[in-house]
C-alpha atoms as a PDB file:
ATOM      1  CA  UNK A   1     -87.669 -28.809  27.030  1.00  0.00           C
ATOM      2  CA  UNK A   2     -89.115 -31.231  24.502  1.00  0.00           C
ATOM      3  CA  UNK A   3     -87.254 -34.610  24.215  1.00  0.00           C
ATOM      4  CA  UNK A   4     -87.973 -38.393  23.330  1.00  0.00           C
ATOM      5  CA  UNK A   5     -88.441 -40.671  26.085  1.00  0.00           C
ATOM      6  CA  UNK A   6     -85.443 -43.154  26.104  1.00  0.00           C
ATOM      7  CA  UNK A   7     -87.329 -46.515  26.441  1.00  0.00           C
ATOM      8  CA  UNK A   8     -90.593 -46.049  24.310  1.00  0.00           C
ATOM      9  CA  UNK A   9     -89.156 -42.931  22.127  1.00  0.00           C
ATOM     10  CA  UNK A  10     -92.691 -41.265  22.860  1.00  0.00           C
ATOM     11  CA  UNK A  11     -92.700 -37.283  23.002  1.00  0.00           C
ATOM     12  CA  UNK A  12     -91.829 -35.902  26.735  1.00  0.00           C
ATOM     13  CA  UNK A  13     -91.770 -32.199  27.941  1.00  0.00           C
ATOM     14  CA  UNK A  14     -90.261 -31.517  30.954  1.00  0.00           C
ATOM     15  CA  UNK A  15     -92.912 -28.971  31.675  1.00  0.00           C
ATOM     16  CA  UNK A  16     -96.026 -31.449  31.539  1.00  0.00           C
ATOM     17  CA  UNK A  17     -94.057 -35.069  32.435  1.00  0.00           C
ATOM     18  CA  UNK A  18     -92.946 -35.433  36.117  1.00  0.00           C
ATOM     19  CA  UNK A  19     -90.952 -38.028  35.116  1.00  0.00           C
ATOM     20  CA  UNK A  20     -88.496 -36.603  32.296  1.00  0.00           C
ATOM     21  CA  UNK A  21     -87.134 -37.417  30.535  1.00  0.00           C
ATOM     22  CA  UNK A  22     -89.216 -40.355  30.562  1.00  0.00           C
ATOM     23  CA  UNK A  23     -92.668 -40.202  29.573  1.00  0.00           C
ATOM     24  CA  UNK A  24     -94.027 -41.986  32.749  1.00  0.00           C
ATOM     25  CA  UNK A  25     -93.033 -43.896  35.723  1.00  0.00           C
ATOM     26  CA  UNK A  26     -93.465 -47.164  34.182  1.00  0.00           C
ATOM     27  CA  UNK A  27     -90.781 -46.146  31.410  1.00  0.00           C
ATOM     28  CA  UNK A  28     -88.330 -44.783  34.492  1.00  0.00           C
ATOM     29  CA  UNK A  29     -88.819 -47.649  36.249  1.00  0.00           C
ATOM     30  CA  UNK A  30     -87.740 -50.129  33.092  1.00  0.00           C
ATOM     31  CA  UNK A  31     -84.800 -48.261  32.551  1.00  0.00           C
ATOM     32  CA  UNK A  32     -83.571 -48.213  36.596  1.00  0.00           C
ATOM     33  CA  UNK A  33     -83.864 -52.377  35.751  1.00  0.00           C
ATOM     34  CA  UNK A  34     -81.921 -52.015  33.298  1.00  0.00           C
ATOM     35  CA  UNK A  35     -79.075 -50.422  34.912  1.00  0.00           C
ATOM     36  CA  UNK A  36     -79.952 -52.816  37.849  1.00  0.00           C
ATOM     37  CA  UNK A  37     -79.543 -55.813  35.556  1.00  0.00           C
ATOM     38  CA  UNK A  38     -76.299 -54.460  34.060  1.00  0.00           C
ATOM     39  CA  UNK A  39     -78.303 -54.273  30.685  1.00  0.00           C
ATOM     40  CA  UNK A  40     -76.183 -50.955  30.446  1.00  0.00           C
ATOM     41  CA  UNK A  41     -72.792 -50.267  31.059  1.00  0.00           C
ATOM     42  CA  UNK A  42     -70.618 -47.506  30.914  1.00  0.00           C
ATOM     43  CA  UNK A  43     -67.532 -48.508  29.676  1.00  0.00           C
ATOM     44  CA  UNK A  44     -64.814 -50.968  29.871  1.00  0.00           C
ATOM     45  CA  UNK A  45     -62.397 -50.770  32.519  1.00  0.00           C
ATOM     46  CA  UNK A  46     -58.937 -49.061  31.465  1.00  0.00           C
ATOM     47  CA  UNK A  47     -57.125 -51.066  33.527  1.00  0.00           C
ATOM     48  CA  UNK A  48     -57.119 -54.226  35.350  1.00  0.00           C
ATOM     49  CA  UNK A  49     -58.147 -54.447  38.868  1.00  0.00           C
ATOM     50  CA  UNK A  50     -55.961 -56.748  40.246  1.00  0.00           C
ATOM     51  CA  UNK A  51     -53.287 -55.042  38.870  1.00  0.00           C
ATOM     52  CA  UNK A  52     -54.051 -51.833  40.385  1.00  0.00           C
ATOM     53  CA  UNK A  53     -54.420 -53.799  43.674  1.00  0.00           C
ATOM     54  CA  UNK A  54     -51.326 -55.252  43.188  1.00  0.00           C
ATOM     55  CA  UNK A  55     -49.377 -51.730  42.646  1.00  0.00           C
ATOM     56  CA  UNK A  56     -47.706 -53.411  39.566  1.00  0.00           C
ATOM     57  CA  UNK A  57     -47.124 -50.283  36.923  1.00  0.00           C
ATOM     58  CA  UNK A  58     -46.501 -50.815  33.029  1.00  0.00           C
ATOM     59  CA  UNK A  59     -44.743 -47.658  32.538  1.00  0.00           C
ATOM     60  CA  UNK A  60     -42.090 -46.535  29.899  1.00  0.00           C
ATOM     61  CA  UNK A  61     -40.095 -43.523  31.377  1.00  0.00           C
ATOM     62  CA  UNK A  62     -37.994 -41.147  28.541  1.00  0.00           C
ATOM     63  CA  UNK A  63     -35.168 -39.189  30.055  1.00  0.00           C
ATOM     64  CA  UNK A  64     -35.339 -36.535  27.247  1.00  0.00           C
ATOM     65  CA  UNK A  65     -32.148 -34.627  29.733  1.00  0.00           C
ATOM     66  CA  UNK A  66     -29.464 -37.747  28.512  1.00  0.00           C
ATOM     67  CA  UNK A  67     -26.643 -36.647  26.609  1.00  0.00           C
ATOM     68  CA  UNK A  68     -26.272 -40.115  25.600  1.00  0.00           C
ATOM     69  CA  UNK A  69     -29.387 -39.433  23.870  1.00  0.00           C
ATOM     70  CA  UNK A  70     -28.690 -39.632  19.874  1.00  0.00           C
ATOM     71  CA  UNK A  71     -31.613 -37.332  19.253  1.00  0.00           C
ATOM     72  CA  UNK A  72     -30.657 -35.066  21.676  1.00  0.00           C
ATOM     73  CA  UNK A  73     -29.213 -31.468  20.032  1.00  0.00           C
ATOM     74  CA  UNK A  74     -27.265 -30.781  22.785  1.00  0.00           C
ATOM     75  CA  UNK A  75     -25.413 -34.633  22.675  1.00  0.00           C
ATOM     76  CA  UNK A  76     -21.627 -33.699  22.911  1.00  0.00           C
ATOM     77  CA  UNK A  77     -21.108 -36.460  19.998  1.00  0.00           C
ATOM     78  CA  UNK A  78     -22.964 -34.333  17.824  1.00  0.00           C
ATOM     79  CA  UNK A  79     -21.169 -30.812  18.337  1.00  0.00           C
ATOM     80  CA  UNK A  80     -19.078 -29.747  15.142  1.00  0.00           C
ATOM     81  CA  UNK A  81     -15.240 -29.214  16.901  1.00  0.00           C
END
């Protein structure tokens, strides 16, 4: 498999490069500093930590079963007599 190395974007094949998909050890070892360093990251968080430690829940709960419901078609108010 024939790829660019991710730090110096020289050719790598995974056939001849121990190392791939980096081109050498030098290049692997850069990029394991720069997930050491936090230089990458993989996302934000999608919630808050403290929030989840806290058990607090923002939540909005539809009871699609009311009758009271105006959209409801089977609302009571809405049956022709």
């Amino acid at each position: 498999m024939k790829h660019r190395c991710p730090i110096c974007k020289a050719e790598t094949d995974s056939k001849i490069h121990k190392d791939f998909p980096f081109c050498c050890e030098r290049c692997r070892i850069q990029d394991l500093g720069n997930w050491a360093s936090e230089k990458y990251v993989v996302s934000d968080p999608i919630f808050d930590e403290e929030e989840a430690a806290e058990g607090e829940r923002k939540s909005i709960l539809l009871n699609l079963d009311n009758p009271d419901n105006p959209d409801n078609p089977d609302n009571p108010d809405d049956r022709e007599p």
